[in-house]
C-alpha atoms as a PDB file:
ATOM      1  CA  UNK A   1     -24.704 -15.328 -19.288  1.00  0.00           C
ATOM      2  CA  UNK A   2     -21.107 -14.926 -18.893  1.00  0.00           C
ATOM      3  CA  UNK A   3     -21.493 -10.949 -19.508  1.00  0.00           C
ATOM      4  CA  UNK A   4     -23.811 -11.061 -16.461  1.00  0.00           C
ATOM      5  CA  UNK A   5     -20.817 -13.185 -14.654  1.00  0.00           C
ATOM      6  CA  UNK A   6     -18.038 -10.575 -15.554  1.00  0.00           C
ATOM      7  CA  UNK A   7     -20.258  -7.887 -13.879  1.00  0.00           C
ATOM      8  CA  UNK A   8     -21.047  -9.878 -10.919  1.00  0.00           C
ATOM      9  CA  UNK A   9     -16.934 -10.549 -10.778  1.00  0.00           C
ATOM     10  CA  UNK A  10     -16.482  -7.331 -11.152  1.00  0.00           C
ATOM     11  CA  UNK A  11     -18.718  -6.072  -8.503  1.00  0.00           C
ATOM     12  CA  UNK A  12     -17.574  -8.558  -5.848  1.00  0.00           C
ATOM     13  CA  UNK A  13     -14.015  -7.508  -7.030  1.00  0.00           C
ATOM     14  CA  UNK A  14     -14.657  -3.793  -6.099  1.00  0.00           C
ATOM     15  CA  UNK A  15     -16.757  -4.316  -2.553  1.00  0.00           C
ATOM     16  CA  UNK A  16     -13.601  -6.379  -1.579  1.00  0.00           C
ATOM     17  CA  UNK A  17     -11.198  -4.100  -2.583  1.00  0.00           C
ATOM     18  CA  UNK A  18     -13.496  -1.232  -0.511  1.00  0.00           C
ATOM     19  CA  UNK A  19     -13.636  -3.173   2.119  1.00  0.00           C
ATOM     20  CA  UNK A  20      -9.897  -3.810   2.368  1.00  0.00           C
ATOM     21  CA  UNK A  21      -9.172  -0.091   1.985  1.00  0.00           C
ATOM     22  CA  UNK A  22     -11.583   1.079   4.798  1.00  0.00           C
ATOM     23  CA  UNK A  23     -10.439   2.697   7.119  1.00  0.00           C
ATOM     24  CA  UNK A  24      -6.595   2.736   5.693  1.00  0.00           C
ATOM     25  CA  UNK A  25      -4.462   5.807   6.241  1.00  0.00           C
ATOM     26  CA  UNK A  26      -2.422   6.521   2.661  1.00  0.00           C
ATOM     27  CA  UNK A  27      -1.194   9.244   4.837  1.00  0.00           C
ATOM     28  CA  UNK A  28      -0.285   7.424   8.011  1.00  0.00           C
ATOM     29  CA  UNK A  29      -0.227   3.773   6.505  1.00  0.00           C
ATOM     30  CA  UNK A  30      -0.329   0.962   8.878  1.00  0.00           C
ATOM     31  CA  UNK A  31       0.438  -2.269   7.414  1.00  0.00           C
ATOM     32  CA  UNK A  32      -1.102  -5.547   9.142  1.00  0.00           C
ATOM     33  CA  UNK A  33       1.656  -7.875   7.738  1.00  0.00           C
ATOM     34  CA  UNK A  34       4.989  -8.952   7.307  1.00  0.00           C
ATOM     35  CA  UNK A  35       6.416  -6.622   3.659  1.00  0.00           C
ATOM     36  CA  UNK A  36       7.369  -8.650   0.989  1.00  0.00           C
ATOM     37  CA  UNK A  37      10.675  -6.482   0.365  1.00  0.00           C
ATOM     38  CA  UNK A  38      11.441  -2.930   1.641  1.00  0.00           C
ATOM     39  CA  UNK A  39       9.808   0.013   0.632  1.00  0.00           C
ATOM     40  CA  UNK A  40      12.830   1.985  -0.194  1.00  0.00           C
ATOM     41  CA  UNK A  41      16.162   0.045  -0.483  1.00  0.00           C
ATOM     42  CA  UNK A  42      18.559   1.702   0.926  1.00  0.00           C
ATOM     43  CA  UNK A  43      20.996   3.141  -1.660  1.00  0.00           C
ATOM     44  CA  UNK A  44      18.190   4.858  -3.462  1.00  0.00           C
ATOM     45  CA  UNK A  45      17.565   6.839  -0.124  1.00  0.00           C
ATOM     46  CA  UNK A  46      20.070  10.413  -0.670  1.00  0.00           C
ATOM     47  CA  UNK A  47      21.657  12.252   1.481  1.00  0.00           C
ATOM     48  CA  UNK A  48      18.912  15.026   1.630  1.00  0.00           C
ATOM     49  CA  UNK A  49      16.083  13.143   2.470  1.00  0.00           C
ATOM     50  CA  UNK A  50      18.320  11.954   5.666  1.00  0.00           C
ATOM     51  CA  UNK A  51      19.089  15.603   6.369  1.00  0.00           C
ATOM     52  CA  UNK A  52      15.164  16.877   5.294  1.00  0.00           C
ATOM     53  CA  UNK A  53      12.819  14.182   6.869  1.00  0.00           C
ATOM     54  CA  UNK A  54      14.673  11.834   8.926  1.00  0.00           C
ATOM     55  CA  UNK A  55      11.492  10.265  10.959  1.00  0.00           C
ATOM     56  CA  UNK A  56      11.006   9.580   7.046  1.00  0.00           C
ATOM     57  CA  UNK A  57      13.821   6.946   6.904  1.00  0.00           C
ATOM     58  CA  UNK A  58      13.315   4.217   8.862  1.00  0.00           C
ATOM     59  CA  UNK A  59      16.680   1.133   8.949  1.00  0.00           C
ATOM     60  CA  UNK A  60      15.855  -2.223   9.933  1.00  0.00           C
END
């Protein structure tokens, strides 16, 4: 019985998380809330990846 509820979990876990993920761009993400904390903080971003990619680096 509960090795028949783990798989059901399981299941319900992974059409949720497919569901979530349709349609979302890990190329061109578009996030539909408020981050928790920056992506980068902003002394780990160098000098070259200014220079290289700057629509890249985005301030606040």
């Amino acid at each position: 019985m509960e090795d028949r509820l783990m798989r059901e979990e399981r299941a319900l876990r992974r059409r949720l998380l497919l569901r979530m993920l349709r349609g979302f761009s890990f190329e061109n993400p578009r996030f539909r809330g408020e981050p928790i904390n920056e992506l980068v903080p902003p002394e780990l971003i160098t000098r070259e990846l200014r220079e290289h990619y700057p629509e890249r680096v985005i301030f606040a």
